[in-house]
C-alpha atoms as a PDB file:
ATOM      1  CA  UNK A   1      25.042  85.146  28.247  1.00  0.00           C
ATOM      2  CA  UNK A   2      28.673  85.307  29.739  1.00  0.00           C
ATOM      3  CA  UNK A   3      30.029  85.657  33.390  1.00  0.00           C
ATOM      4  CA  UNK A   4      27.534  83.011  34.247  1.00  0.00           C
ATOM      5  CA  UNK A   5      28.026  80.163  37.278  1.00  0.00           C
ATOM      6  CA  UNK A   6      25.363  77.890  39.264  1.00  0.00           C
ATOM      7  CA  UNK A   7      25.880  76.672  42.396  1.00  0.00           C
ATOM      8  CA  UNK A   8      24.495  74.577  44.873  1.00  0.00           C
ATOM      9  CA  UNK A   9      23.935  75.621  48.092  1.00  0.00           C
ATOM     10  CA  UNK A  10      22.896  73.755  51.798  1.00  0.00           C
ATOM     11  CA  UNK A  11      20.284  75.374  52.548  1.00  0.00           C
ATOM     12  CA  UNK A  12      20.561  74.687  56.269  1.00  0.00           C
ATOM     13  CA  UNK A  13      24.300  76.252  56.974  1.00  0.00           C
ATOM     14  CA  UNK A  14      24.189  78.292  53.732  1.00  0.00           C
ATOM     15  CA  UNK A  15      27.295  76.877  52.835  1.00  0.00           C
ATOM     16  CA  UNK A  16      28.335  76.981  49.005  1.00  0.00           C
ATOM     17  CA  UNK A  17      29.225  72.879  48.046  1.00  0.00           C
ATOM     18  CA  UNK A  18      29.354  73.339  44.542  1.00  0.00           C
ATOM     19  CA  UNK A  19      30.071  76.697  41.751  1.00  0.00           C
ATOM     20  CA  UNK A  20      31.172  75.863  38.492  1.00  0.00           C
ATOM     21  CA  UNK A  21      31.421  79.017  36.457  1.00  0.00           C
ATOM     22  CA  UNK A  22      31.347  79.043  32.872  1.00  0.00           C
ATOM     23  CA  UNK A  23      33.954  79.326  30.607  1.00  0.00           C
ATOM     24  CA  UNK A  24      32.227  79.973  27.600  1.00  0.00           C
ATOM     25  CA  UNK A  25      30.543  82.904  26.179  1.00  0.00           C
ATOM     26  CA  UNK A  26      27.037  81.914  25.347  1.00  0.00           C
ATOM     27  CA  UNK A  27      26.233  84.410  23.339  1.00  0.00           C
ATOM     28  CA  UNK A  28      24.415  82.777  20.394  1.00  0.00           C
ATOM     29  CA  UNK A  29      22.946  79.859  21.967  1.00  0.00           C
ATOM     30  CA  UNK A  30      19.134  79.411  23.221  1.00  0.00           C
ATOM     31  CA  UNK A  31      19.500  77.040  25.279  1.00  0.00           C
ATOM     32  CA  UNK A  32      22.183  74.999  27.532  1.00  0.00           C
ATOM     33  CA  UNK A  33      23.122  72.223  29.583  1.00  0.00           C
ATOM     34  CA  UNK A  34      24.939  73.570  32.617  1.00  0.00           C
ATOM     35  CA  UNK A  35      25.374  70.056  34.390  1.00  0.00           C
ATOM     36  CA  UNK A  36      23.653  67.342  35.949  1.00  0.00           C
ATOM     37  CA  UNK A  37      23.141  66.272  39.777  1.00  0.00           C
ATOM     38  CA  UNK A  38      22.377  62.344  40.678  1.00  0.00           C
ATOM     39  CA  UNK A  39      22.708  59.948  43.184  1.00  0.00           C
ATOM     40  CA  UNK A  40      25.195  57.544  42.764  1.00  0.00           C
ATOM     41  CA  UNK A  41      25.799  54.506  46.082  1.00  0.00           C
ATOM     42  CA  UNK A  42      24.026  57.101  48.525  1.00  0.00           C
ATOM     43  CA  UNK A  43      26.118  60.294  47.465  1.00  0.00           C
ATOM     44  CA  UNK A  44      25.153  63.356  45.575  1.00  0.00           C
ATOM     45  CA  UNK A  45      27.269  63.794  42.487  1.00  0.00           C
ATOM     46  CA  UNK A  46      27.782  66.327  40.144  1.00  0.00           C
ATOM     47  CA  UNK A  47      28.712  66.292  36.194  1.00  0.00           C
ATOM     48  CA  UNK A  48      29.715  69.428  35.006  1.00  0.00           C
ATOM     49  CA  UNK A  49      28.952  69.650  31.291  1.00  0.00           C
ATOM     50  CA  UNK A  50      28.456  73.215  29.477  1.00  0.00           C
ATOM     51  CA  UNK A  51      26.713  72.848  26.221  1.00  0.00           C
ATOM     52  CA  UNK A  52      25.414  75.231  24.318  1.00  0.00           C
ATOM     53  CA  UNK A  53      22.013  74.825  21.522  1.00  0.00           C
ATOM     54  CA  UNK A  54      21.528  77.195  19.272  1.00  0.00           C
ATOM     55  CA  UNK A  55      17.855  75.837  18.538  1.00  0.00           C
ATOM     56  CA  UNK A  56      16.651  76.434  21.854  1.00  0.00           C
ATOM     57  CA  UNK A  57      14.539  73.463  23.559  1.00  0.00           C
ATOM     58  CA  UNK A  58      13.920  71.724  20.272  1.00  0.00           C
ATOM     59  CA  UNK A  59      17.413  71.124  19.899  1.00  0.00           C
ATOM     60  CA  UNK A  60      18.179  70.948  23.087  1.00  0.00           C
ATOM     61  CA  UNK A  61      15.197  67.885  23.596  1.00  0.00           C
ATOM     62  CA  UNK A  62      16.600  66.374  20.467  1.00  0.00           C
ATOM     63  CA  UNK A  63      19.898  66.432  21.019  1.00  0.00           C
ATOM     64  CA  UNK A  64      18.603  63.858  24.268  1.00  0.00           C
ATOM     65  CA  UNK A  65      16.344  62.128  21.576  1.00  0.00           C
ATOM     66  CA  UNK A  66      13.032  63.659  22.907  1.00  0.00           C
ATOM     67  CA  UNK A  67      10.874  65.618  20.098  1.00  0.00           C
ATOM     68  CA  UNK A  68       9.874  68.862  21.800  1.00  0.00           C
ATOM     69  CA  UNK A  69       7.023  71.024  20.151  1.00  0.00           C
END
């Protein structure tokens, strides 16, 4: 996968609050960890992370320390 991006949009004004684009090619992985979005004292937060798994879920759950079958 490469040229890839998520964003998060309101969907009342259609504004764009968050894109975070990807830097890497993910060409060989199966699965991937673009970012997380939490709550943290009342405001929305986002972690941008970008990890790729070449195991798919499996590795992807255990790499979180959750067996996936």
């Amino acid at each position: 996968m490469s040229n890839a991006f998520i964003r998060i949009v309101d969907q009342s004004t259609g504004t764009e609050l968050i894109r975070y684009d990807l830097a890497e090619d993910f060409s060989i992985e199966t699965a991937i960890v673009v970012g997380e979005l939490y709550r943290h004292n009342g405001e929305w937060k986002f972690n941008a992370i970008g990890s790729g798994f070449q195991g798919g879920l499996a590795a992807l759950c255990g790499h979180y320390g959750i067996d996936a079958e």
